[in-house]
N, C-alpha and C. Protein backbone atom coordinates (compact mmCIF):
# COMPACT_ATOMS: atom_id res chain seq x y z
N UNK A 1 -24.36 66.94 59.96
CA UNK A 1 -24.55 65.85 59.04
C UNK A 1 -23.32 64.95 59.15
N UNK A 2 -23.60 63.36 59.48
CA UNK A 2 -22.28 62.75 58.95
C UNK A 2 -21.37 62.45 58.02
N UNK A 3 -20.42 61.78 57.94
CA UNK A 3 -19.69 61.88 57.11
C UNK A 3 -20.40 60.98 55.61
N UNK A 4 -21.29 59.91 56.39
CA UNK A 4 -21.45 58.50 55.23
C UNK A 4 -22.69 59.32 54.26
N UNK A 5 -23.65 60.46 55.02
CA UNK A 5 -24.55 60.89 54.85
C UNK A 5 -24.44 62.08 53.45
N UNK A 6 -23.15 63.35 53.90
CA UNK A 6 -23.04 63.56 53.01
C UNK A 6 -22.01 63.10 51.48
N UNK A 7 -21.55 62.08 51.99
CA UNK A 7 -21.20 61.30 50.97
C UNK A 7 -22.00 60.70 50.05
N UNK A 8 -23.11 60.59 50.51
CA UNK A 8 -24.57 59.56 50.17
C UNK A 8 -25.05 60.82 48.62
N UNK A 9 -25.05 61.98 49.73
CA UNK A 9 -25.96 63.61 48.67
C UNK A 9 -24.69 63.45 47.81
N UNK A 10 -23.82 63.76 47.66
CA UNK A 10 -22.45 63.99 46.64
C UNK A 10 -23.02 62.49 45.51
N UNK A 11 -22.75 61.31 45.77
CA UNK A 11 -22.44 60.64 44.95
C UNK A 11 -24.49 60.56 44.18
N UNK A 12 -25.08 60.93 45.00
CA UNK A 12 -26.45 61.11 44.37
C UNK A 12 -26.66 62.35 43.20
N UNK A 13 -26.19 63.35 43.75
CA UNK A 13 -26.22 64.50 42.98
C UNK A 13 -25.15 64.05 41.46
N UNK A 14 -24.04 63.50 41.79
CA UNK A 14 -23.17 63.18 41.03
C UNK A 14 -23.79 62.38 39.21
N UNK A 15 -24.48 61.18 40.39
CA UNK A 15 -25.05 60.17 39.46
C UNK A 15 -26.12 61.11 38.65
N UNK A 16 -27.17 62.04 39.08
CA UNK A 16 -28.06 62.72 38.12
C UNK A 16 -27.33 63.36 37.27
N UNK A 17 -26.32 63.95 37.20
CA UNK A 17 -26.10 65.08 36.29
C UNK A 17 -25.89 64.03 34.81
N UNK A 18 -25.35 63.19 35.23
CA UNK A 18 -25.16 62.51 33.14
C UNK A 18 -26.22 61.88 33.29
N UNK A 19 -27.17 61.91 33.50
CA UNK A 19 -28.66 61.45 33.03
C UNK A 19 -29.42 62.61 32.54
N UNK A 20 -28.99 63.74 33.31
CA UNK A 20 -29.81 64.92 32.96
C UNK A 20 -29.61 65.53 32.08
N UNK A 21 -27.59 65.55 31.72
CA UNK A 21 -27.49 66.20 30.57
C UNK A 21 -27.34 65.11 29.40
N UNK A 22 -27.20 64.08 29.54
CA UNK A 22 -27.95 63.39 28.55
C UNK A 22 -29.36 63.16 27.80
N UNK A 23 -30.29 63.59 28.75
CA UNK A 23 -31.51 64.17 28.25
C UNK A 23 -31.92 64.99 27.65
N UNK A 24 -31.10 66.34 28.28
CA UNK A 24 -31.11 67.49 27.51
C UNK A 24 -30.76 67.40 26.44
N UNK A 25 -29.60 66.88 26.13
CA UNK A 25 -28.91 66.87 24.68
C UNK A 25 -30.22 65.75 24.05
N UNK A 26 -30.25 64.74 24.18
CA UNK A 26 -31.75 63.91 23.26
C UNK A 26 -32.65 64.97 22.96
N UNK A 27 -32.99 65.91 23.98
CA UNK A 27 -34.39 66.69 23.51
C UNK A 27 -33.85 67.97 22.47
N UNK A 28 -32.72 68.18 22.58
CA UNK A 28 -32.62 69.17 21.80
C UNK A 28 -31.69 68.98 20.20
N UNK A 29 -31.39 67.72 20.32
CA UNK A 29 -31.20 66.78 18.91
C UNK A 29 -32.48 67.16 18.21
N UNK A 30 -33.58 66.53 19.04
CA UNK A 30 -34.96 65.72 18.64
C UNK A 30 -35.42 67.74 18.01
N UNK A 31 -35.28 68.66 18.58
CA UNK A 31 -35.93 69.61 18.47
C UNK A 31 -35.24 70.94 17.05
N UNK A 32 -34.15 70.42 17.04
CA UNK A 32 -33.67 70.82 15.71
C UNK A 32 -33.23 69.79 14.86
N UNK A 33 -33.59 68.82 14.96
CA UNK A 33 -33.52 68.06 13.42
C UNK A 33 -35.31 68.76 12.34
N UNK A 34 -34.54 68.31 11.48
CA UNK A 34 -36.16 68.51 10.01
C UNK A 34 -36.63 67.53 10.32
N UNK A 35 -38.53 67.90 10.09
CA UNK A 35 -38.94 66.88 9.93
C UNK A 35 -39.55 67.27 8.54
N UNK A 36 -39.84 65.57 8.31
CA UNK A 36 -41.17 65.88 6.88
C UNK A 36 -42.11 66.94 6.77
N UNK A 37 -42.81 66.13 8.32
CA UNK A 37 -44.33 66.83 8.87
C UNK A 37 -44.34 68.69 9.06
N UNK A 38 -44.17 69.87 8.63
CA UNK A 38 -43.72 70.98 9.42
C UNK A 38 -44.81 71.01 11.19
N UNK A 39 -44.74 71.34 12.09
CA UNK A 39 -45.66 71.62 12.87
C UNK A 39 -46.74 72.95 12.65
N UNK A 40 -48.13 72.31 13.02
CA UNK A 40 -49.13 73.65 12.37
C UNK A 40 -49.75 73.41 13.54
N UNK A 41 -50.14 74.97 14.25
CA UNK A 41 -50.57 74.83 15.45
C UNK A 41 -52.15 74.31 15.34
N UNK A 42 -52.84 73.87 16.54
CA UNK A 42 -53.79 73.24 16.43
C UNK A 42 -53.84 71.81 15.86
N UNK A 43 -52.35 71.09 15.28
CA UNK A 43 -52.21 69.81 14.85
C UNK A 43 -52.41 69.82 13.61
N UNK A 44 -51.91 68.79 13.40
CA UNK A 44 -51.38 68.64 11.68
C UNK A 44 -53.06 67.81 11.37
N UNK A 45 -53.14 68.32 10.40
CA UNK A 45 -54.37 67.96 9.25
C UNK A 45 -53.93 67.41 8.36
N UNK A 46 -53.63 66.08 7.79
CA UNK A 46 -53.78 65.42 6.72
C UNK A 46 -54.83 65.19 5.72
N UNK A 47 -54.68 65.58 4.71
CA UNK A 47 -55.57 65.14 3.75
C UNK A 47 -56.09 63.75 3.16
N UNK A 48 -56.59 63.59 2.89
CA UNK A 48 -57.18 61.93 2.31
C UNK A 48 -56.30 60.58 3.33
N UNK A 49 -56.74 61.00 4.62
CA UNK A 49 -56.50 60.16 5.72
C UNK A 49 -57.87 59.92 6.63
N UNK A 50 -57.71 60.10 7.93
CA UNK A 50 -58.74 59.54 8.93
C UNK A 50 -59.18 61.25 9.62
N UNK A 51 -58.23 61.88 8.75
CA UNK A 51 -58.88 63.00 9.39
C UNK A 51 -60.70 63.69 8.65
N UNK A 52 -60.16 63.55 7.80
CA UNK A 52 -61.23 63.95 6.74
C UNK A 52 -62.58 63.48 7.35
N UNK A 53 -63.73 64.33 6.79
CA UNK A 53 -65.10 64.06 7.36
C UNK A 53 -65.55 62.66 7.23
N UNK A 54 -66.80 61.62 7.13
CA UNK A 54 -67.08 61.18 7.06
C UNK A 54 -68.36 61.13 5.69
N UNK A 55 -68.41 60.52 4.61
CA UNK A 55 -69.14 61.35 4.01
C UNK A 55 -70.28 60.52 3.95
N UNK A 56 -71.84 61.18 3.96
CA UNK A 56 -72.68 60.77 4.16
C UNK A 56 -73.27 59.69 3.23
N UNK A 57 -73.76 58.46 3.64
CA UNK A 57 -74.83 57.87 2.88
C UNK A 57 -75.78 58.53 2.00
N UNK A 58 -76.19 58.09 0.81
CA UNK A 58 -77.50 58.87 -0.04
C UNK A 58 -78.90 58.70 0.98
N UNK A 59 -79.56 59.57 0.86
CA UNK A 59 -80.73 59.04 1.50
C UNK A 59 -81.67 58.29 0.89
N UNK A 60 -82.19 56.99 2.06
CA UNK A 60 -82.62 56.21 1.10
C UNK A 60 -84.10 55.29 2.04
N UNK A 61 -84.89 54.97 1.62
CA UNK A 61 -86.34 54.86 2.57
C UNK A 61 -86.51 53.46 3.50
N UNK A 62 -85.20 52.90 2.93
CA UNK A 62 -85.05 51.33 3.30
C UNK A 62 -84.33 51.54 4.83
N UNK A 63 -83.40 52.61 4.97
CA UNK A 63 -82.29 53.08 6.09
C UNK A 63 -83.50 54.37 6.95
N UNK A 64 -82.80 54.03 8.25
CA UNK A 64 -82.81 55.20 8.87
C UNK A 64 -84.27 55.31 9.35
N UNK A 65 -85.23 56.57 9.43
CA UNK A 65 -86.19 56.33 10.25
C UNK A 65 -87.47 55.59 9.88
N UNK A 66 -87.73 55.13 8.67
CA UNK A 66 -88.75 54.58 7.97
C UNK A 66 -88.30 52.86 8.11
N UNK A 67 -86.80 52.39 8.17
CA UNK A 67 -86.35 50.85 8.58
C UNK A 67 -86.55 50.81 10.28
N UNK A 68 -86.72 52.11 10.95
CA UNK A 68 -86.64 51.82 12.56
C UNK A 68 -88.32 51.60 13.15
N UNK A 69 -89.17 52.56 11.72
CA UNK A 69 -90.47 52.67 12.24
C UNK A 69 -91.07 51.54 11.87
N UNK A 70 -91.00 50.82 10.67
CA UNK A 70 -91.60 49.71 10.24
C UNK A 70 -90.90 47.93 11.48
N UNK A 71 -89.60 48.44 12.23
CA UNK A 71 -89.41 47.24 13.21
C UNK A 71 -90.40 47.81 14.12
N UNK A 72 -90.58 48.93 14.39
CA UNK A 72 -91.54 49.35 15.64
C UNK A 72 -92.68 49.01 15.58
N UNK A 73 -93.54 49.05 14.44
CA UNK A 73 -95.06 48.61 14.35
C UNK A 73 -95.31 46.73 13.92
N UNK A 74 -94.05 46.07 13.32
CA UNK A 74 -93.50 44.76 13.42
C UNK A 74 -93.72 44.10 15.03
N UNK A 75 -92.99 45.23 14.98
CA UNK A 75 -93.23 44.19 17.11
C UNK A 75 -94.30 44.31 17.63
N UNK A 76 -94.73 45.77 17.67
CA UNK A 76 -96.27 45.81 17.97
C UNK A 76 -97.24 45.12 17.73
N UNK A 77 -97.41 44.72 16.44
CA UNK A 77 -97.97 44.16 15.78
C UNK A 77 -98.30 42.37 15.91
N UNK A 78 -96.72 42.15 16.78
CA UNK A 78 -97.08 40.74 16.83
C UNK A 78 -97.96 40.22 18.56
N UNK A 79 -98.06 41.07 18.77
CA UNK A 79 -98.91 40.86 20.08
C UNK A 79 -99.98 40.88 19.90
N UNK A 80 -101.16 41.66 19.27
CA UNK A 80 -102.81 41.50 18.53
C UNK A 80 -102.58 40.15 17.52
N UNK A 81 -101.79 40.20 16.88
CA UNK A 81 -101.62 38.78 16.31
C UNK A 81 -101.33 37.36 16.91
N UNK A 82 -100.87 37.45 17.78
CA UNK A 82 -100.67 36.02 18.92
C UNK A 82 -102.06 36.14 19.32
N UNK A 83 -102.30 37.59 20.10
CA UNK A 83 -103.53 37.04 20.90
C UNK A 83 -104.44 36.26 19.72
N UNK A 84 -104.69 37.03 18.62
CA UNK A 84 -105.84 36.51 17.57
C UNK A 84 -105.48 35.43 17.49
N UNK A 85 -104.26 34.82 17.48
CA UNK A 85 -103.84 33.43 17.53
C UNK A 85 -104.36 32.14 18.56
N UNK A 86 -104.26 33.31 19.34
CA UNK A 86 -104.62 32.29 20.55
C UNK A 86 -106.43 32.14 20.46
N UNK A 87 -107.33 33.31 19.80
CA UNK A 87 -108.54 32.88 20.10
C UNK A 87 -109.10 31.73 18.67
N UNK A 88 -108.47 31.78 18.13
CA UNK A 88 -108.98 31.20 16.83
C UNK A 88 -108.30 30.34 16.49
N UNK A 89 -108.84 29.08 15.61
CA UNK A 89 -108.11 28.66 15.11
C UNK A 89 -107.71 28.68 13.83
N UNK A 90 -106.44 27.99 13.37
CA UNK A 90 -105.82 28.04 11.92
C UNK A 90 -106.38 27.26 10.86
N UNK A 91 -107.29 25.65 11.74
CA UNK A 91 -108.02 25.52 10.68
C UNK A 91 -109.27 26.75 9.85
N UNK A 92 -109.86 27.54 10.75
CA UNK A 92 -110.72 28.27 9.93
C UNK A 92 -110.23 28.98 9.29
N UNK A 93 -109.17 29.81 9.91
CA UNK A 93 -108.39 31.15 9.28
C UNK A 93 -107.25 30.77 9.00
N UNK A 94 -106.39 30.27 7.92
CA UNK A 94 -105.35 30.12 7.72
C UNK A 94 -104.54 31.17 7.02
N UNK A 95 -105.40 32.54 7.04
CA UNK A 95 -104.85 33.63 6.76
C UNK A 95 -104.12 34.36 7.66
N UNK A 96 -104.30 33.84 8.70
CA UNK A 96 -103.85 34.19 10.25
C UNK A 96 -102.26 33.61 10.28
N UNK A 97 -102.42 32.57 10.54
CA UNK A 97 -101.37 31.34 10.33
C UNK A 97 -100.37 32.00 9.45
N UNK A 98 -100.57 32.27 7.69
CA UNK A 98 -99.75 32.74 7.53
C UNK A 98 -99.22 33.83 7.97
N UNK A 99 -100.01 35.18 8.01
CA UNK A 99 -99.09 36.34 8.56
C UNK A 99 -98.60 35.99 9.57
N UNK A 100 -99.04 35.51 10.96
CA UNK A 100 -98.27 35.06 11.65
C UNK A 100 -96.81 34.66 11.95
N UNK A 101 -97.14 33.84 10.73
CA UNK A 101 -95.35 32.84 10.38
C UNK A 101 -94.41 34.03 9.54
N UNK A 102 -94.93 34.48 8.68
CA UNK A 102 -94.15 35.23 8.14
C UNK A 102 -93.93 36.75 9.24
N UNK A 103 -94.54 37.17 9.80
CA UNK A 103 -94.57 38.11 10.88
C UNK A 103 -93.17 37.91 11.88
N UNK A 104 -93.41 36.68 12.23
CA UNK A 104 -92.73 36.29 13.51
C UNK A 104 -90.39 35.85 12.74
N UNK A 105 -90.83 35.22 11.46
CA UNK A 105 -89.91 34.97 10.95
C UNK A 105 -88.69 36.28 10.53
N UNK A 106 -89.91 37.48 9.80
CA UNK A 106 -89.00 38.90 9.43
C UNK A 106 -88.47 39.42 10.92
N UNK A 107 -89.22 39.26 12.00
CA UNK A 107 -89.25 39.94 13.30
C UNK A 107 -87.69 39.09 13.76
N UNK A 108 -87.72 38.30 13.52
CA UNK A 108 -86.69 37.24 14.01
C UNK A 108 -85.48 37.42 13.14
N UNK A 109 -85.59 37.71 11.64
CA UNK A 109 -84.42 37.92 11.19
C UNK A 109 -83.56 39.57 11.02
N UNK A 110 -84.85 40.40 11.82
CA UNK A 110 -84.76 41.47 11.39
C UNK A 110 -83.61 41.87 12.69
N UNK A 111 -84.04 41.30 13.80
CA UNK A 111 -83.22 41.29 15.41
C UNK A 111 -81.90 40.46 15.24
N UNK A 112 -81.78 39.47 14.38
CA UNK A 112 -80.40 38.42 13.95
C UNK A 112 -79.80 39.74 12.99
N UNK A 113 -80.17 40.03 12.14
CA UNK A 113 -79.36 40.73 11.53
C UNK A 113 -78.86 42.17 12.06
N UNK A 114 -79.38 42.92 12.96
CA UNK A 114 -78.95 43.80 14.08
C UNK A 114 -77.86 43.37 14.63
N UNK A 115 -77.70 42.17 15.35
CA UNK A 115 -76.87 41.82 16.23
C UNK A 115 -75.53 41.36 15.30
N UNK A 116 -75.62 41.27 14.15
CA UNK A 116 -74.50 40.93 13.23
C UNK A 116 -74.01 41.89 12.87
N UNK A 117 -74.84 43.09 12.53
CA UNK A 117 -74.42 44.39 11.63
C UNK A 117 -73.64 44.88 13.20
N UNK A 118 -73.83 44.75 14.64
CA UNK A 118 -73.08 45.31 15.09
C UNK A 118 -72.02 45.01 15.81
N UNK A 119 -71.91 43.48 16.02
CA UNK A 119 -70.83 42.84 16.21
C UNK A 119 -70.04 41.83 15.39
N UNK A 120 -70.36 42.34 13.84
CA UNK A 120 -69.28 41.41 13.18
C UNK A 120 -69.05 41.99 12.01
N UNK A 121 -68.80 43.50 12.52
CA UNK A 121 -68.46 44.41 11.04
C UNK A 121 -67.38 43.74 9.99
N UNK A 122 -68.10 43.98 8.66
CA UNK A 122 -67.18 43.54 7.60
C UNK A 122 -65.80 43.93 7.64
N UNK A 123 -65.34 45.55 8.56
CA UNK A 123 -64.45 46.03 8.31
C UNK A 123 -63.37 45.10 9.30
N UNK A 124 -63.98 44.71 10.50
CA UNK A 124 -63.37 43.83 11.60
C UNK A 124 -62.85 42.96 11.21
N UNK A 125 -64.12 41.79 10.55
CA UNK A 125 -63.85 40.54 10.18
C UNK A 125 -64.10 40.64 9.09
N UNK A 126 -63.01 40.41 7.95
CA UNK A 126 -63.75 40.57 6.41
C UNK A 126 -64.40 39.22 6.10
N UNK A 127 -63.73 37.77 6.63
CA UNK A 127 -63.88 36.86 6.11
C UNK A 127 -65.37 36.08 7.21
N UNK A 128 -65.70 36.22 8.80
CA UNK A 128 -66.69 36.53 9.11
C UNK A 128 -67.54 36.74 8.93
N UNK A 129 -67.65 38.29 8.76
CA UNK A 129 -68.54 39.00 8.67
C UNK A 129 -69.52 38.41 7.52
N UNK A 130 -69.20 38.22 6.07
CA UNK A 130 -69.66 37.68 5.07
C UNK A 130 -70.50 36.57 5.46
N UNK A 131 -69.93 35.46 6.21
CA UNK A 131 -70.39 33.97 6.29
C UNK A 131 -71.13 34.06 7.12
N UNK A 132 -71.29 35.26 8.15
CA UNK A 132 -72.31 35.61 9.52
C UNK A 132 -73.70 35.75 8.45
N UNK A 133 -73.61 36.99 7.17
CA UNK A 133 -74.12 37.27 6.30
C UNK A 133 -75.44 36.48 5.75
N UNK A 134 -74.57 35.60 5.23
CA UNK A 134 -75.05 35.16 4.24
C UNK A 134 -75.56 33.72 5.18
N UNK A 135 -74.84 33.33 6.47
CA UNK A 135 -75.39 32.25 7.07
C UNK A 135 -77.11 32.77 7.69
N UNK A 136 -77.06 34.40 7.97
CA UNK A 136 -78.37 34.70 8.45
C UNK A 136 -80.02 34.39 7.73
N UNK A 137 -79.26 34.95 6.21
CA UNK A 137 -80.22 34.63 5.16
C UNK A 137 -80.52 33.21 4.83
N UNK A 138 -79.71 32.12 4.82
CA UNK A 138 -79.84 31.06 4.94
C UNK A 138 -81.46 30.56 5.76
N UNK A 139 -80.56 30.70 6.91
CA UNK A 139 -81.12 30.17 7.73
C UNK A 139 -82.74 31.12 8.22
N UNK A 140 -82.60 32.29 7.39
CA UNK A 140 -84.35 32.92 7.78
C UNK A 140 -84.96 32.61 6.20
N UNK A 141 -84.56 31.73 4.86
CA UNK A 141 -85.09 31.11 4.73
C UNK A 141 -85.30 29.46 4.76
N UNK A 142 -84.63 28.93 5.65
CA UNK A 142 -84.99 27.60 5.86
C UNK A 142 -86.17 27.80 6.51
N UNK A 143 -86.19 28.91 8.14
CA UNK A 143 -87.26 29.19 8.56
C UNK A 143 -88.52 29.79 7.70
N UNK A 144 -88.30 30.19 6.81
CA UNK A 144 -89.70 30.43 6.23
C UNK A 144 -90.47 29.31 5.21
N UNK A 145 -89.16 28.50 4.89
CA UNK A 145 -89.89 27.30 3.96
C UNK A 145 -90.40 26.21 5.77
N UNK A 146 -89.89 26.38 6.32
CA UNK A 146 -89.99 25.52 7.56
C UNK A 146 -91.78 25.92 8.18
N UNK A 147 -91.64 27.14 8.55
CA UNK A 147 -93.11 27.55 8.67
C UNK A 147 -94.31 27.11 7.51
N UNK A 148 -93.82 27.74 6.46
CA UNK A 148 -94.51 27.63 5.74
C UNK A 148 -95.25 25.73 5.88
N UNK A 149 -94.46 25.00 5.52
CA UNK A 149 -94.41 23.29 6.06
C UNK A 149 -95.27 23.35 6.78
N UNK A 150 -95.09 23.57 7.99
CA UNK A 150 -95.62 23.40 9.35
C UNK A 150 -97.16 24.02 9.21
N UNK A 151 -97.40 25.39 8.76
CA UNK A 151 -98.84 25.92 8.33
C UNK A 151 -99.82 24.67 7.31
N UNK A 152 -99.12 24.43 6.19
CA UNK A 152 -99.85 23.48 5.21
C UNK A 152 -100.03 22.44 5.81
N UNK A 153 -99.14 21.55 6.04
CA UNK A 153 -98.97 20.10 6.16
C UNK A 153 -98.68 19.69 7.66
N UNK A 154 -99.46 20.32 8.69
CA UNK A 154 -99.32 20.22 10.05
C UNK A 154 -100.69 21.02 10.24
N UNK A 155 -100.40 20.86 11.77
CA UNK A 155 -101.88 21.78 12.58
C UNK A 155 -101.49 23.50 12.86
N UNK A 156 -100.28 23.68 12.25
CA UNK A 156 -100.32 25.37 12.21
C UNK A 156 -100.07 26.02 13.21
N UNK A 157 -99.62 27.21 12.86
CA UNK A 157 -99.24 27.84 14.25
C UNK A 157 -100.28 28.27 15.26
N UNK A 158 -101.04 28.86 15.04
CA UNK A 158 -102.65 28.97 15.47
C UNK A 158 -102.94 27.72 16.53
N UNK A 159 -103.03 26.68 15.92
CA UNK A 159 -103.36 25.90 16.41
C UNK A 159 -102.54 25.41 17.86
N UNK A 160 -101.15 25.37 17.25
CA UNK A 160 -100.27 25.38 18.60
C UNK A 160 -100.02 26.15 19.46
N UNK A 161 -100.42 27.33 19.21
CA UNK A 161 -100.67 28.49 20.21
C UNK A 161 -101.34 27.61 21.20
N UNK A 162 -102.75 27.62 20.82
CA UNK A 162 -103.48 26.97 21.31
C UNK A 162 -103.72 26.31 22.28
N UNK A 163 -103.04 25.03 21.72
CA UNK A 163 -102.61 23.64 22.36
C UNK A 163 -101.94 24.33 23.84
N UNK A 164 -100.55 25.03 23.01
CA UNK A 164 -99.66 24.76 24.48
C UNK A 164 -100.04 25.76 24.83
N UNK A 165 -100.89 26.41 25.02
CA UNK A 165 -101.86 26.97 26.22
C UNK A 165 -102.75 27.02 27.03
N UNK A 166 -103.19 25.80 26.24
CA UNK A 166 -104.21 24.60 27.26
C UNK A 166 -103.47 23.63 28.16
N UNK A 167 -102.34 23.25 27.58
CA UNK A 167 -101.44 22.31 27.83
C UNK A 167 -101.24 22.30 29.19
């Protein structure tokens, strides 16, 4: 080995040792000081924090599988209703017309309000979330006084089925 070479290992070996025993000494400060916390194996459990369960909702007929089954037969539902839409018109049946409008409107606010409940949690955005809220309801009833309009005092949805399918 040359001379510059093991000069190189010496001043290398040299330079680690007060890094190393400077470490040592940090970890073993860190390992006999008190803490608050004592250590409990398997991790510390806090009480009335984020550890704690989650506690359940009441059960209730509006949530859960009776709100998932009633969107399921909603959607279903609006396809025998278009078609009937499409064979008839709204002047004869304007009983059509309405379920229709109101059909298509819940279906529409029922999918807007999904997409809010899961990207604009109150807990996220407090000030958001609210105005997402309350802008949804708004606006699914402008749409239902809007339909409604359009059924009475127009040619109806029925009818425009219709049209722009002849069109």
């Amino acid at each position: 080995m040359s001379l510059s070479a093991s000069s190189f290992l010496r001043a290398s070996v040299s330079l680690r040792r007060p890094v190393a025993r400077s470490l040592v000494s940090q970890l073993q400060a860190r390992s006999t000081s008190t803490t608050s916390y004592p250590y409990v194996p398997g991790g510390p459990v806090l009480k009335g924090t984020v550890n704690d369960p989650t506690p359940f909702p009441p059960s209730s007929k509006s949530h859960g599988s009776y709100h998932w089954a009633f969107e399921r037969i909603l959607s279903a539902s609006l396809v025998p209703i278009t078609a009937v839409a499409a064979v008839t018109t709204g002047s004869q049946y304007p009983l059509i017309d309405a379920v229709l409008g109101v059909s298509l409107v819940i279906h529409s606010h029922i999918g807007f309000e999904s997409i809010r409940i899961d990207y604009l949690h109150p807990r996220k955005f407090p000030v958001l979330g609210p105005i997402a809220k309350w802008s949804i309801r708004a606006l699914t009833a402008g749409a239902t006084y809007g339909v409604f309009m359009f059924n009475t005092n127009d040619i109806g949805l029925c009818e425009l089925i219709t049209r722009v399918w002849h069109a």
